[in-house]
Protein backbone atom coordinates (compact mmCIF):
# COMPACT_ATOMS: atom_id res chain seq x y z
CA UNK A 1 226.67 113.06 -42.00
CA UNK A 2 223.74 112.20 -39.52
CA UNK A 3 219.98 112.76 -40.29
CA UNK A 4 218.24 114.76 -38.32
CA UNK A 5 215.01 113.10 -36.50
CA UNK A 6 212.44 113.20 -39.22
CA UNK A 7 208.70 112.10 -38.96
CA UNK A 8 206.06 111.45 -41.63
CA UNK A 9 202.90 113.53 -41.45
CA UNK A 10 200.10 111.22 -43.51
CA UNK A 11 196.42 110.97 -44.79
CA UNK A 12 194.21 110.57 -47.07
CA UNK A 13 193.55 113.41 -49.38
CA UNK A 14 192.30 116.46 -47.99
CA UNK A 15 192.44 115.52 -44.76
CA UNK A 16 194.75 118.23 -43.55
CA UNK A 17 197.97 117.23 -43.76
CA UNK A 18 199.40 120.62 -45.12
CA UNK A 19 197.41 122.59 -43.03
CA UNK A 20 198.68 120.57 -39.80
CA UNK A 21 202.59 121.54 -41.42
CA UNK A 22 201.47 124.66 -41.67
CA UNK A 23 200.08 124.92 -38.31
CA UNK A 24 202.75 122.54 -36.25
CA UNK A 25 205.84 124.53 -37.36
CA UNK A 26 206.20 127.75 -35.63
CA UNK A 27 204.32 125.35 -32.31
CA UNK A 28 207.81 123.42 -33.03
CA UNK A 29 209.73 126.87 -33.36
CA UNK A 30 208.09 128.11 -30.16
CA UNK A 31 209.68 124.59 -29.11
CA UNK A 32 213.37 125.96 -29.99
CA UNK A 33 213.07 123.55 -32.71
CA UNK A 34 214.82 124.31 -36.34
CA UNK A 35 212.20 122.42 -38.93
CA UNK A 36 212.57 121.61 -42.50
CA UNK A 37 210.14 120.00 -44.35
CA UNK A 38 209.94 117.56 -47.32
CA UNK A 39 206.67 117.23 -49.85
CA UNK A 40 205.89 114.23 -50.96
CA UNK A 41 203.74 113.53 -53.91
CA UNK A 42 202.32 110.57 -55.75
CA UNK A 43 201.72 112.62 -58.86
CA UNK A 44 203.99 112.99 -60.86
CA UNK A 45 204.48 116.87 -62.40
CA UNK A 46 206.90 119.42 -62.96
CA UNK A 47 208.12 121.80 -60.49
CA UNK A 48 208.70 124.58 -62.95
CA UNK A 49 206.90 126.24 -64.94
CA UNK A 50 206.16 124.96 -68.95
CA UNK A 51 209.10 125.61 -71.62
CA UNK A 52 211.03 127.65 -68.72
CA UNK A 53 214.88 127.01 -68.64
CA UNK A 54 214.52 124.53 -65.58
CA UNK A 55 211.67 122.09 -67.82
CA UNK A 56 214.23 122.07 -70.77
CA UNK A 57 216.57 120.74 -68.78
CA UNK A 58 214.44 118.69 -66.65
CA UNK A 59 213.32 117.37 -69.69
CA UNK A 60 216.82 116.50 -71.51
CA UNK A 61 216.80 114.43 -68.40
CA UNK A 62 219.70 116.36 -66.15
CA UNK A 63 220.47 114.18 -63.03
CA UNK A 64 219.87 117.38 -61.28
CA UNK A 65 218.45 120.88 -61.83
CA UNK A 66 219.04 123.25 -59.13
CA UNK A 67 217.07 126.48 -59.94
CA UNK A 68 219.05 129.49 -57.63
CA UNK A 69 217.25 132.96 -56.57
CA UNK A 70 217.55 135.67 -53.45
CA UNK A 71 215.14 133.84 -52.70
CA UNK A 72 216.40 130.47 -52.09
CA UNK A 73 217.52 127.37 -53.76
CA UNK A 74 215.20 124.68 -55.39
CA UNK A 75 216.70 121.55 -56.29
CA UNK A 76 214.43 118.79 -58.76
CA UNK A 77 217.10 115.18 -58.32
CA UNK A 78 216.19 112.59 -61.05
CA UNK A 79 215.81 109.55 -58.59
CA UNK A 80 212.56 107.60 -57.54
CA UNK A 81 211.10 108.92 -54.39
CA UNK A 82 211.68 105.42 -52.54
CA UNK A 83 215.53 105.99 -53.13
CA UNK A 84 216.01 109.91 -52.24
CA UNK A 85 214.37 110.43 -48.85
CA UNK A 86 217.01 109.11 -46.58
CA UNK A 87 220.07 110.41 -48.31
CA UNK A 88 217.95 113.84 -48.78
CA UNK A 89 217.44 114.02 -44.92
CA UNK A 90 221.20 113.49 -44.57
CA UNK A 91 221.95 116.48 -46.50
CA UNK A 92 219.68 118.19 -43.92
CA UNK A 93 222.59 116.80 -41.29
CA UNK A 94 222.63 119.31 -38.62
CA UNK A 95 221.41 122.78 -40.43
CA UNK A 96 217.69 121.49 -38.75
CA UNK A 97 216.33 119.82 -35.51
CA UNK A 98 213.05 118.15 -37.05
CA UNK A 99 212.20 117.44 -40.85
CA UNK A 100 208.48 116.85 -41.18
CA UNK A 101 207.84 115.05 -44.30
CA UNK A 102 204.49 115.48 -45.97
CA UNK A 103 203.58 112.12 -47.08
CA UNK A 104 205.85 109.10 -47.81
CA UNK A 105 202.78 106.77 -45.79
CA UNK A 106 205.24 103.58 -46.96
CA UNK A 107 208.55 105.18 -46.23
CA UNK A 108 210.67 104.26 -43.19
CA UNK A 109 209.99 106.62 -40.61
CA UNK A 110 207.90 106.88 -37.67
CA UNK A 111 204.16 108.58 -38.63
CA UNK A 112 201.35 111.08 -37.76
CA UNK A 113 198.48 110.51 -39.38
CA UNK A 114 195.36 112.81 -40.03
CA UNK A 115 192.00 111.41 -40.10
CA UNK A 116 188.97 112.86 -40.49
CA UNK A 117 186.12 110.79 -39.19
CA UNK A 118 183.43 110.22 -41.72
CA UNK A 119 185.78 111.22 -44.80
CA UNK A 120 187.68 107.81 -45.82
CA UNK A 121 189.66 104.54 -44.48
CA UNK A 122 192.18 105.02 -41.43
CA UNK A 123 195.16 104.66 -43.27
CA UNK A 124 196.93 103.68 -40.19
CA UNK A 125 195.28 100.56 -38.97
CA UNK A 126 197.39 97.72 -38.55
CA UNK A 127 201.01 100.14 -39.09
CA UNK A 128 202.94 99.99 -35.86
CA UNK A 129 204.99 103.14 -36.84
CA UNK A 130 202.24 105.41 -36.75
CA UNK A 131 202.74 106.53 -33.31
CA UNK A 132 200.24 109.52 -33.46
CA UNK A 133 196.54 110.19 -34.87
CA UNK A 134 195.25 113.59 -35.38
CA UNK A 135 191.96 113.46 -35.68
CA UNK A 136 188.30 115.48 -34.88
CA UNK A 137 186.79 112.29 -33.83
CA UNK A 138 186.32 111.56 -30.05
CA UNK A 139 188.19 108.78 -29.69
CA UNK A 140 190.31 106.57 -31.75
CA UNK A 141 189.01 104.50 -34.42
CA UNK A 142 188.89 100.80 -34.55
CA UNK A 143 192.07 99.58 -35.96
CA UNK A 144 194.06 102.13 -34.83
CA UNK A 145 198.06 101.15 -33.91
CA UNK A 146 198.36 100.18 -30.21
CA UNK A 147 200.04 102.63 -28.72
CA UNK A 148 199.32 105.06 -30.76
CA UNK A 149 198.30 108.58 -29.09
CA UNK A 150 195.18 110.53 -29.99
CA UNK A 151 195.46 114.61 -30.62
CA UNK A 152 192.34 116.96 -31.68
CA UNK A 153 192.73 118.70 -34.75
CA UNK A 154 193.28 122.08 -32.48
CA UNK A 155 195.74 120.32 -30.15
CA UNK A 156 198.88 121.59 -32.22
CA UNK A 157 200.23 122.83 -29.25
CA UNK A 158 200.28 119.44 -27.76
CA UNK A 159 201.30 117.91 -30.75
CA UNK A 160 204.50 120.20 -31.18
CA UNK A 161 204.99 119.24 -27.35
CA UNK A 162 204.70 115.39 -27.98
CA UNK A 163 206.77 115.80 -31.67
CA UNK A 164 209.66 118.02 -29.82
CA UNK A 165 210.45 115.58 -27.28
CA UNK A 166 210.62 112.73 -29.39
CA UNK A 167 212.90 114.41 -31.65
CA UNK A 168 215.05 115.47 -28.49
CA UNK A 169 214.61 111.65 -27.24
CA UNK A 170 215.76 110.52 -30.45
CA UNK A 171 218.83 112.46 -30.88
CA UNK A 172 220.04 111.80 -27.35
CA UNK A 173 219.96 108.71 -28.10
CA UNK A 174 222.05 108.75 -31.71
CA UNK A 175 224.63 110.86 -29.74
CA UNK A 176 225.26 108.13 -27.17
C-alpha cells in the first residue's frame, strides 16, 4: 500500500505548531483535501490514563494496545518513533489525501517550520527539506533553506493553497 503525501510541520516549543494544525486543516478541507495527522513527541509518557486497563497492558509491554470507543480507535505500537512513521503513513494508504505530522524535525519528509522571531534558533537553517517558513517576522531569517518560501502566521489560507498543490504534485507524480 502507498503513503499518502505527508509533510512535517516543525518548531521550537511553543512556537505554534499545533495551533497552525489546528488552523491549516479545514483551509486544506476547503481545499477538497482528506487530512490525517500524526503527533510527534520527544517526551516520552503514557497515552492513557494511570492504572487504567490500557497502562496495564502498556506496561506488561504488549506490542500493541489498541483502545476501541464510538468514538474512535486509539492505537499505542511499541516501536521507536524513528522506525514507525513510514510504515504508519502506509496504513493511512488511500483513506487520506495529506498527513500533517506534528514534529519528527529529523524524519524523512519534506518540512514547514514555525518560527517566531525573537523566541529561539531557526531550526531550519542549513535543512534543504524545509521547503516552507511560517513565521511573524518580515522577511526570512539569515540561514534560512534556499528556496524555501516565506508565509505570515495569518497566511493559512495561502499555506493550505501552497500545501494542497504539492500534495496533488506529488501524487501525480507516484501515479505515473
Amino acid at each position: 500500500m502507498r503513503a499518502p503525501p505527508a509533510v512535517s510541520i516543525m518548531g521550537g516549543s511553543g512556537m505554534g505548531k499545533t495551533t497552525l494544525v489546528e488552523r491549516l486543516l479545514p483551509e486544506l478541507r476547503a481545499q477538497g483535501l482528506r487530512v490525517g495527522v500524526v503527533k510527534h513527541s520527544s517526551d516520552p509518557h503514557p497515552l492513557h490514563r494511570e492504572n487504567s486497563d490500557t497502562a496495564r497492558f502498556e506496561r506488561a509491554e504488549a506490542a500493541f494496545v489498541a483502545f476501541a470507543t464510538p468514538a474512535g480507535v486509539q492505537l499505542t505500537v511499541r516501536e521507536p518513533p524513528s522506525s514507525a512513521l513510514l510504515p504508519l503513513l502506509e496504513r493511512f494508504g488511500d483513506t487520506v489525501d495529506l498527513v500533517l505530522v506534528e514534529g519528527w524535525k529529523n524524519g524523512p519528509l519534506p518540512k514547514l517550520e514555525v518560527w517566531r522571531e525573537g523566541q529561539g534558533p531557526l531550526l531550519a537553517a542549513g535543512r534543504p527539506e524545509v521547503v516552507a517558513i511560517v513565521t511573524d517576522a518580515p522577511v526570512l531569517p539569515e540561514g534560512a533553506p534556499q528556496g524555501a518560501r516565506r508565509f505570515g502566521l495569518e497566511d493559512v489560507q495561502g499555506l493550505a493553497v501552497f500545501i494542497a498543490r504539492w500534495a496533488r504534485e506529488r501524487t501525480q507524480v507516484e501515479r505515473q
